[in-house]
Protein backbone atom coordinates (compact mmCIF):
# COMPACT_ATOMS: atom_id res chain seq x y z
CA UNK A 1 -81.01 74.14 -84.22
CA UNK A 2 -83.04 74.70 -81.13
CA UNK A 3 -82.47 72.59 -78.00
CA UNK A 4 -84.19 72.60 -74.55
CA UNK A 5 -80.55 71.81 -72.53
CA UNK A 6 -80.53 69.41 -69.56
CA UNK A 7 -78.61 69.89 -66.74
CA UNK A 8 -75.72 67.68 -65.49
CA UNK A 9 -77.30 66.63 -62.54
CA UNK A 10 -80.71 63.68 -62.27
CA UNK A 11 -83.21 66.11 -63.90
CA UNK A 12 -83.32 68.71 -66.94
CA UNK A 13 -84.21 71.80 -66.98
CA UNK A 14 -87.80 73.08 -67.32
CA UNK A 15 -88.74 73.05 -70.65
CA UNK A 16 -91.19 75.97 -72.43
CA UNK A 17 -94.40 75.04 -73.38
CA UNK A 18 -94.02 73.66 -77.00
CA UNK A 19 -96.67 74.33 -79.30
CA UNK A 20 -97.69 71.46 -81.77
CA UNK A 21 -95.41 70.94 -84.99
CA UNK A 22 -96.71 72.89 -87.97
CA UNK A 23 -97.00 69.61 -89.81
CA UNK A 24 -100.11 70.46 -91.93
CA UNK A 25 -98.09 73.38 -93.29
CA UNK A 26 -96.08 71.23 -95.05
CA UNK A 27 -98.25 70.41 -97.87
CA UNK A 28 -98.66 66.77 -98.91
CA UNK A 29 -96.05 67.08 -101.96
CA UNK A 30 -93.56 67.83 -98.73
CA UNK A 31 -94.84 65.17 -95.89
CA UNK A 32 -94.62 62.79 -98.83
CA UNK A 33 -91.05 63.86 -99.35
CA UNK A 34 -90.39 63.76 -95.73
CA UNK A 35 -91.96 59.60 -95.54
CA UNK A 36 -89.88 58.66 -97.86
CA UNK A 37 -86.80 59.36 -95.93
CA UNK A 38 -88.06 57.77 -92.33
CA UNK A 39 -85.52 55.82 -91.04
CA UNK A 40 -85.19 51.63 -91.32
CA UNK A 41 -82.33 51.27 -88.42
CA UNK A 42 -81.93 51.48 -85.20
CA UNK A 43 -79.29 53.94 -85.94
CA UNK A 44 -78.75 56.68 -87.89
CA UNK A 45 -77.46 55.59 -91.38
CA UNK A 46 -78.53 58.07 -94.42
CA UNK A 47 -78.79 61.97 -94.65
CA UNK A 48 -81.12 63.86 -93.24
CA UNK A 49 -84.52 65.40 -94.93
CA UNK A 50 -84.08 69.01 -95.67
CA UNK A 51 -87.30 69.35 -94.11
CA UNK A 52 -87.14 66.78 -90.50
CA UNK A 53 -84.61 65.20 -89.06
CA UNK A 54 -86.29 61.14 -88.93
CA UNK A 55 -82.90 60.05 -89.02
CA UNK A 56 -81.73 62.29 -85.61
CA UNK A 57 -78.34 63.98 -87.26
CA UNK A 58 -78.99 67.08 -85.54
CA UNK A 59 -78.54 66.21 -82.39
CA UNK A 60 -74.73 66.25 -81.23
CA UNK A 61 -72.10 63.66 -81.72
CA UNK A 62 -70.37 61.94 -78.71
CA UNK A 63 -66.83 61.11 -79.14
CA UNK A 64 -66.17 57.28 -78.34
CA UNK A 65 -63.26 55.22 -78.07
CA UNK A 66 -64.81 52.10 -77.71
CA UNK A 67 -66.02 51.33 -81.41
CA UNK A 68 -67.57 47.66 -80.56
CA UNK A 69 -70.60 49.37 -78.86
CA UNK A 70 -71.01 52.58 -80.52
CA UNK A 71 -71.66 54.21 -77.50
CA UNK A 72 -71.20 57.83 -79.10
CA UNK A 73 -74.16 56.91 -81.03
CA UNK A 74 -77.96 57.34 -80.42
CA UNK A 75 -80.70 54.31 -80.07
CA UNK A 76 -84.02 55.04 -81.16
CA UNK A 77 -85.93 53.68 -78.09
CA UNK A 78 -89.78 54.34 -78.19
CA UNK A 79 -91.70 57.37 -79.77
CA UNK A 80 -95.53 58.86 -79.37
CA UNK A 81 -97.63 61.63 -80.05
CA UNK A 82 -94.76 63.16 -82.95
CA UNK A 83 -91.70 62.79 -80.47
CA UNK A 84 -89.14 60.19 -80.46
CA UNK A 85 -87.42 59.07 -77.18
CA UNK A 86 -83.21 58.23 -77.26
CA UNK A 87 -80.72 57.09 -75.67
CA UNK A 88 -77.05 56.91 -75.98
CA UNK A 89 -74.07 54.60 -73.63
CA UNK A 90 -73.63 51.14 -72.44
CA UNK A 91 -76.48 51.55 -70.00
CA UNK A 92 -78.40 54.26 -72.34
CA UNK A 93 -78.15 56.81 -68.94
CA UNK A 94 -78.22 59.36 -71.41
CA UNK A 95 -81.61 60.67 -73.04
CA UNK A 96 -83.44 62.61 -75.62
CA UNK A 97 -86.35 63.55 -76.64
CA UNK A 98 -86.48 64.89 -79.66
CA UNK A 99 -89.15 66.38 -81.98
CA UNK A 100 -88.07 65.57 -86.05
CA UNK A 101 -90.31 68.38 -87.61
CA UNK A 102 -89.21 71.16 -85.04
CA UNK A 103 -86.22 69.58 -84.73
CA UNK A 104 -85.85 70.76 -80.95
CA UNK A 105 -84.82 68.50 -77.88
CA UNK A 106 -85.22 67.86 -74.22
CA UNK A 107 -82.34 66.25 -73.22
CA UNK A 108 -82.30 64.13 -69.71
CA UNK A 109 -79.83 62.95 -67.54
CA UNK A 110 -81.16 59.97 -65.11
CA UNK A 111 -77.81 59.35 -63.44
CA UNK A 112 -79.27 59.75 -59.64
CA UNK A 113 -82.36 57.58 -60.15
CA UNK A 114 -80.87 55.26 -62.53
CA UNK A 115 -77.12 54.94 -61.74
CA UNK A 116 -74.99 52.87 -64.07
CA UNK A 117 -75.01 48.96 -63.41
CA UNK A 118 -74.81 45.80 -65.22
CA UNK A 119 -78.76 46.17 -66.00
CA UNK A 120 -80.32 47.84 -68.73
CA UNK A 121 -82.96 50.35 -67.83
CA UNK A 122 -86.55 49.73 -70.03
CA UNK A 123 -87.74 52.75 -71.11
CA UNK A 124 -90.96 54.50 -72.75
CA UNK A 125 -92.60 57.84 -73.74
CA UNK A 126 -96.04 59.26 -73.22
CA UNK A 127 -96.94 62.04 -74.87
CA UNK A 128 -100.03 64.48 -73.85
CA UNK A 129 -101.00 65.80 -77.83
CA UNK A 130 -103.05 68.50 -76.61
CA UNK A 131 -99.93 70.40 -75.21
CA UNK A 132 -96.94 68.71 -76.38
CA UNK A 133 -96.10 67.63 -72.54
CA UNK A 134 -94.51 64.31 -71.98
CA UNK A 135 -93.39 61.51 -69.21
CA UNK A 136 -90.83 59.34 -69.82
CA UNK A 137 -90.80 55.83 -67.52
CA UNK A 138 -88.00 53.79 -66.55
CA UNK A 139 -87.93 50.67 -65.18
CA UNK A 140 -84.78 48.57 -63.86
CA UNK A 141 -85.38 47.58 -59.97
CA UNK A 142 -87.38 50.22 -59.46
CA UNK A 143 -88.93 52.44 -61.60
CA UNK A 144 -88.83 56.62 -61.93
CA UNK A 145 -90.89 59.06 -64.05
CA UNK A 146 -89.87 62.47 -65.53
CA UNK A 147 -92.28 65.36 -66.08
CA UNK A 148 -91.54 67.98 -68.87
CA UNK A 149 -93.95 69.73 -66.78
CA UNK A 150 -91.77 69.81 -63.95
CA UNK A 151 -88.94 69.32 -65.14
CA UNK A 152 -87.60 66.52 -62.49
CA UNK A 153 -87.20 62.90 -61.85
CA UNK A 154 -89.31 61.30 -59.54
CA UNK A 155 -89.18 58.17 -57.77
CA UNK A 156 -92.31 56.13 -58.14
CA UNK A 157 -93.99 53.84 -55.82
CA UNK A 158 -93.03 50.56 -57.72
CA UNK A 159 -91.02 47.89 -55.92
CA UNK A 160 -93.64 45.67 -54.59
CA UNK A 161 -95.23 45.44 -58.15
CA UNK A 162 -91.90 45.09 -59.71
CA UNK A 163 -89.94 43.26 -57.38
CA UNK A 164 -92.39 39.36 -58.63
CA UNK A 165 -91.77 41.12 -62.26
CA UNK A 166 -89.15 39.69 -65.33
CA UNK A 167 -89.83 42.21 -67.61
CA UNK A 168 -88.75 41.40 -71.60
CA UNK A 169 -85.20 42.77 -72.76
CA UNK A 170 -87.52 45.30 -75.11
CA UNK A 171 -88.93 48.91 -74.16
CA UNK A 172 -92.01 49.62 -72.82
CA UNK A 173 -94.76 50.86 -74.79
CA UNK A 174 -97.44 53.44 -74.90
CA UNK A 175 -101.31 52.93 -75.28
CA UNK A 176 -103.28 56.17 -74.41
CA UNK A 177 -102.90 56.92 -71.03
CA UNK A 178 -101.23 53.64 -70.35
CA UNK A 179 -97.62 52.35 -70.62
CA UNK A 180 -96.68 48.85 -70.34
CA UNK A 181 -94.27 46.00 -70.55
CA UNK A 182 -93.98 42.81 -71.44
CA UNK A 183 -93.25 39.83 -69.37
CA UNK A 184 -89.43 38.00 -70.04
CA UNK A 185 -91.60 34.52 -70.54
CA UNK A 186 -88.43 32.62 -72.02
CA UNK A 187 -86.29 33.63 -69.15
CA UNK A 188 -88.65 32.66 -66.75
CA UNK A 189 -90.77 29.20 -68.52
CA UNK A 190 -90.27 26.85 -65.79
CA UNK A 191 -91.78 28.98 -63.60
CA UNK A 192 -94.02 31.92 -64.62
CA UNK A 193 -96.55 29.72 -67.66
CA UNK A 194 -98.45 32.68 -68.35
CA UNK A 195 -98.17 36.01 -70.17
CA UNK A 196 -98.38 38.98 -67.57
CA UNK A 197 -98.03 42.36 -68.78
CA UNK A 198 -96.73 45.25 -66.56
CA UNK A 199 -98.90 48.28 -66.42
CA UNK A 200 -98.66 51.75 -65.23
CA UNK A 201 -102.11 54.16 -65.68
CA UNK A 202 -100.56 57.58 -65.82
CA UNK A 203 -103.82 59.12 -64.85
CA UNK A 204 -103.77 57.27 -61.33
CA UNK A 205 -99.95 56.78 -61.11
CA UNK A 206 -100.66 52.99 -60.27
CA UNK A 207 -99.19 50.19 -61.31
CA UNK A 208 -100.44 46.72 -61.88
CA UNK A 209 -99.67 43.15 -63.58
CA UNK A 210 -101.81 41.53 -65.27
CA UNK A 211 -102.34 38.09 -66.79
CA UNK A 212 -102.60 37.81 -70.44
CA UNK A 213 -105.86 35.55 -71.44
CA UNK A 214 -103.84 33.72 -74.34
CA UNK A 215 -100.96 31.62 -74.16
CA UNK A 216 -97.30 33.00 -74.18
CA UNK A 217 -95.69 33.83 -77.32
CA UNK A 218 -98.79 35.12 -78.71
CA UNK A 219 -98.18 38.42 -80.42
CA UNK A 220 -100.46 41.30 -78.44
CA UNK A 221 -100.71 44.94 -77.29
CA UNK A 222 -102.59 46.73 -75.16
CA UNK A 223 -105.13 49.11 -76.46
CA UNK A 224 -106.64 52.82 -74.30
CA UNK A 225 -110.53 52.09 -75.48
CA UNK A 226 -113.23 53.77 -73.39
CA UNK A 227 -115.74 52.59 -75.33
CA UNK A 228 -115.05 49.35 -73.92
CA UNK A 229 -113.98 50.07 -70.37
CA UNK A 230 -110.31 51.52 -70.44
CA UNK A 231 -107.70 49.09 -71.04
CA UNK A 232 -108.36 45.95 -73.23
CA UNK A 233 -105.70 43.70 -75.16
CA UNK A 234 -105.39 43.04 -78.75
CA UNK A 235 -103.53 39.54 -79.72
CA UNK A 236 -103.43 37.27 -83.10
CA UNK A 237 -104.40 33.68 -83.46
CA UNK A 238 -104.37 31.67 -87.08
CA UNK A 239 -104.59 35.03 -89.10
CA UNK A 240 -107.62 36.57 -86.67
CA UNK A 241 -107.13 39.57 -84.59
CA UNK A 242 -109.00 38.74 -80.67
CA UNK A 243 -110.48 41.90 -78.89
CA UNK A 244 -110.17 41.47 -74.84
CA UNK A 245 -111.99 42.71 -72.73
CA UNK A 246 -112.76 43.29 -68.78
CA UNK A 247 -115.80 41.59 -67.40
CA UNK A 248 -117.72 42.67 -64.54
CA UNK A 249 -115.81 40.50 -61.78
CA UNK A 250 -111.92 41.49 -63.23
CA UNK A 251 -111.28 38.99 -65.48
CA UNK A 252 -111.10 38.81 -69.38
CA UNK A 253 -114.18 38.28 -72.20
CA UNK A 254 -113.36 37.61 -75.61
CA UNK A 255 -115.17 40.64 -77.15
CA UNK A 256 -115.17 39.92 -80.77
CA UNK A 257 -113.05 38.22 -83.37
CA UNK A 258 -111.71 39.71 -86.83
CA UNK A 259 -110.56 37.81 -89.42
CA UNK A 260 -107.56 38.56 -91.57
CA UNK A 261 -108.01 35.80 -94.35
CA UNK A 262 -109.00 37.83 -97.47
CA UNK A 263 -107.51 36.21 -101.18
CA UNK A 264 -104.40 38.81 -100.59
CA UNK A 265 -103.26 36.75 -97.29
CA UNK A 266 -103.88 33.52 -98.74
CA UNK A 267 -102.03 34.29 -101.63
CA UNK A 268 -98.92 35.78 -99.66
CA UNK A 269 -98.98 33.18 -97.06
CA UNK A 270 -98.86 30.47 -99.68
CA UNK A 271 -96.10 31.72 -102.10
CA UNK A 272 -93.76 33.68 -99.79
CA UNK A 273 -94.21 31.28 -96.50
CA UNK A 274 -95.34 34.98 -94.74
CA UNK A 275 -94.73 34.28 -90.86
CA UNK A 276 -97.61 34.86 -88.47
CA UNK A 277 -98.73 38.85 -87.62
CA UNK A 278 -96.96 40.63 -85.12
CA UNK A 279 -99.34 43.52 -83.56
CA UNK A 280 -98.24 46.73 -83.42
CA UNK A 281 -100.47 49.65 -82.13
CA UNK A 282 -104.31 49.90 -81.69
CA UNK A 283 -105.27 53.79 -82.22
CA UNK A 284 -108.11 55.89 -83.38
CA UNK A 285 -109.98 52.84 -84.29
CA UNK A 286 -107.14 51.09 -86.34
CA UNK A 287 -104.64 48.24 -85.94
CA UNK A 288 -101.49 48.27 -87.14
CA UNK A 289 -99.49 45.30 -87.77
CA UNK A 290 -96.53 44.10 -89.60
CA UNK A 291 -95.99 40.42 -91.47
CA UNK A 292 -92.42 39.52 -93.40
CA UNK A 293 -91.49 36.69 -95.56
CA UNK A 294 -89.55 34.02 -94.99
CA UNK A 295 -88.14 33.38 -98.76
CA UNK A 296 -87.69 37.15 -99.80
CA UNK A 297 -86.48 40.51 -98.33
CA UNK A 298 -90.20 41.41 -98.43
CA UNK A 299 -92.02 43.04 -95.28
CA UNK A 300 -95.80 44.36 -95.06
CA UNK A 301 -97.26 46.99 -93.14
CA UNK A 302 -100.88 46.07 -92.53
CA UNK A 303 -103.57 48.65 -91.01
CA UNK A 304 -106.92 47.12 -90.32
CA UNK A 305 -109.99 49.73 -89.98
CA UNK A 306 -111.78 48.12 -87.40
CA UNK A 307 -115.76 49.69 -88.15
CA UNK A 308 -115.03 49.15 -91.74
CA UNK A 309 -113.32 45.97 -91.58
CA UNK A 310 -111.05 46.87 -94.06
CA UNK A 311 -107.06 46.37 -94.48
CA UNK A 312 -104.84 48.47 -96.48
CA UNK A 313 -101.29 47.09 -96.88
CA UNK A 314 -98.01 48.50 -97.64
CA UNK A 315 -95.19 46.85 -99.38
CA UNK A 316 -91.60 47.58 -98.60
CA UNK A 317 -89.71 45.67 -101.22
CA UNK A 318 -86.14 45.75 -98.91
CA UNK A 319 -82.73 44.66 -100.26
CA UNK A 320 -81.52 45.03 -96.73
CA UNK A 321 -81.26 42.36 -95.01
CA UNK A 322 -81.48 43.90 -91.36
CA UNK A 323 -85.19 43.82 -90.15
CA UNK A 324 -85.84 44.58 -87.09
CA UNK A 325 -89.86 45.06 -85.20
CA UNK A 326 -91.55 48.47 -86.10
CA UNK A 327 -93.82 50.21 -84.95
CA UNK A 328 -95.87 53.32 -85.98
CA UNK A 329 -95.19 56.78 -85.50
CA UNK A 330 -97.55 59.26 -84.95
CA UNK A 331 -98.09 62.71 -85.40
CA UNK A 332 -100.93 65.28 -85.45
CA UNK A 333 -102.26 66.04 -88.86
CA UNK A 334 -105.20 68.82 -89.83
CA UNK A 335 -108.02 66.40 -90.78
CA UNK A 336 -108.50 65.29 -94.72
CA UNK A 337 -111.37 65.33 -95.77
CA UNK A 338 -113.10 61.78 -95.21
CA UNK A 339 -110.69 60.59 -92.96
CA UNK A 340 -109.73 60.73 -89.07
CA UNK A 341 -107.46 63.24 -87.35
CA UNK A 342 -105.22 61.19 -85.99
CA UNK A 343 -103.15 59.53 -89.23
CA UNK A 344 -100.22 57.76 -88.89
CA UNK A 345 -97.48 59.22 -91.06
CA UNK A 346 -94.37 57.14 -90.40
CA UNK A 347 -92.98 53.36 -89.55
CA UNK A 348 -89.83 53.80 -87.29
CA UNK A 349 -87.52 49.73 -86.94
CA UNK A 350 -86.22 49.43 -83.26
């Protein structure tokens, strides 16, 4: 196995240029192989695929003495654009990020701008598709960004934004050029009543918080679409998907209003008491979502086309009863015939 070594120090050392992963190579006989073996934990549990690694074994073991927290162990932690970021140890100072087809990794070492303390450091991945480049954002009290470009850790200019900010015990996540976070509204209820969402635009550099135009504890993402101005937000209400929008003077517009209710959803929601949506990704013109069951091990993948208004829906019939959120990962596929280029290939639990 290949791997681009980091360096003991705050930084890694500069990775080559990676070229993209020779996924449509594979065949579809192979890739279907290979999505049948995606992993369902947080942690590795099952053997590898002969032809990826979804399930990380490749990368090396860390010997641990402490067996309550696994610490030897790594934590799948966010993934985009066909790379998967991880950590491993109490305060997950130690990183990865690691490619499953090529099975190469960049590993990183944030002990000078992140040193260990009681707080956990909330991390996420952005990856540039055209070139394979990536940044990978942490936030604790202040927040730092690493470059596979360069190489290096860098300090960003963060504390005034994130010193009035609570953010949730979850990663951040990415949306285009954007990364954000979401706000710790239970923590804080008696005195922050509204959703804000931390964002950082990783063509400016600049962060900013935002208020969320629904109540808390509605599910939402941010979505990159320039055909409506940048950054918008996606959230549920009663089985409908709400586009947001800017307006002229800053503030938010409902832009339109899907509805989910087809016979299928009635039917579900009525004889396995489904809970409400919880929004995944917007991409490419698609929203992905996933809805469980209360009575039965049962959990659906949902992915709305949003100019055909159309949902397909995939079943995962699980005996295990561990759960956790998904979300989709993504990698870069030769276009099929009548469909888009971008396809998502893969569900990955955090």
């Amino acid at each position: 196995m290949e791997h681009s070594g980091g360096t003991v120090g705050g930084g890694a050392k500069k990775p080559k240029p990676s070229s993209a992963p020779p996924v449509a190579a594979l065949g579809h006989d192979l890739l279907g192989e290979i999505l049948c073996r995606l992993a369902d934990m947080a942690h590795s549990s099952a053997p590898p695929s002969p032809a990826s690694d979804f399930f990380f074994e490749d990368l090396p073991a860390v010997d641990s003495d402490d067996e309550e927290y696994d610490w030897g162990e790594w934590r799948l932690r966010s993934c985009d654009g066909g790379r998967q970021l991880l950590s491993r140890g109490r305060y997950g100072l130690d990183l990865a990020v690691y490619d499953p087809i090529a099975r190469t990794a960049v590993f990183l070492h944030p002990h000078d701008v992140f040193p260990a303390s009681t707080h956990m450091v909330n991390y996420a991945i952005l990856v540039d598709e055209a070139d394979g480049s990536f940044l990978v954002i942490g936030i604790d009290y202040d927040a730092a960004v690493f470059s596979s470009r360069t190489g290096k850790w860098t300090k960003s200019e963060s504390r005034n934004v994130l010193g009035s900010f609570y953010p949730h015990p979850s990663d951040g996540m990415p949306a285009g050029r954007f990364a954000y976070w979401r706000s710790n509204t239970k923590k804080r209820r008696y005195s922050n009543l509204v959703e804000r969402i931390l964002v950082l635009d990783t063509t400016t550099m600049e962060w900013s918080i935002i208020n969320a135009p629904f109540p808390t504890g509605e599910s939402y993402c941010v979505a990159d679409m320039p055909e409506h101005g940048g950054l918008c937000l996606f959230c549920s209400k009663e089985q409908c998907l709400q586009l947001w929008v800017r307006n002229s003077v800053g503030g938010w517009e409902l832009k339109k209003e899907f509805s989910l209710l087809n016979e299928w959803m009635k039917k579900i929601r009525r004889d396995e008491w489904m809970k409400r949506l919880r929004i995944l990704a917007v991409r490419a013109g698609y929203v992905y979502m996933e809805f469980w069951s209360i009575r039965k091990p049962n959990s659906y993948f949902l992915v709305f086309n949003l100019r055909t208004m159309k949902m397909a829906v995939l079943c995962n019939n699980s005996d295990d009863p561990y759960r956790g959120p998904a979300f989709p990962f993504f990698m870069r596929l030769e276009p099929l015939r009548g469909t888009d280029d971008d396809l998502n290939v893969g569900l990955n639990s955090v």
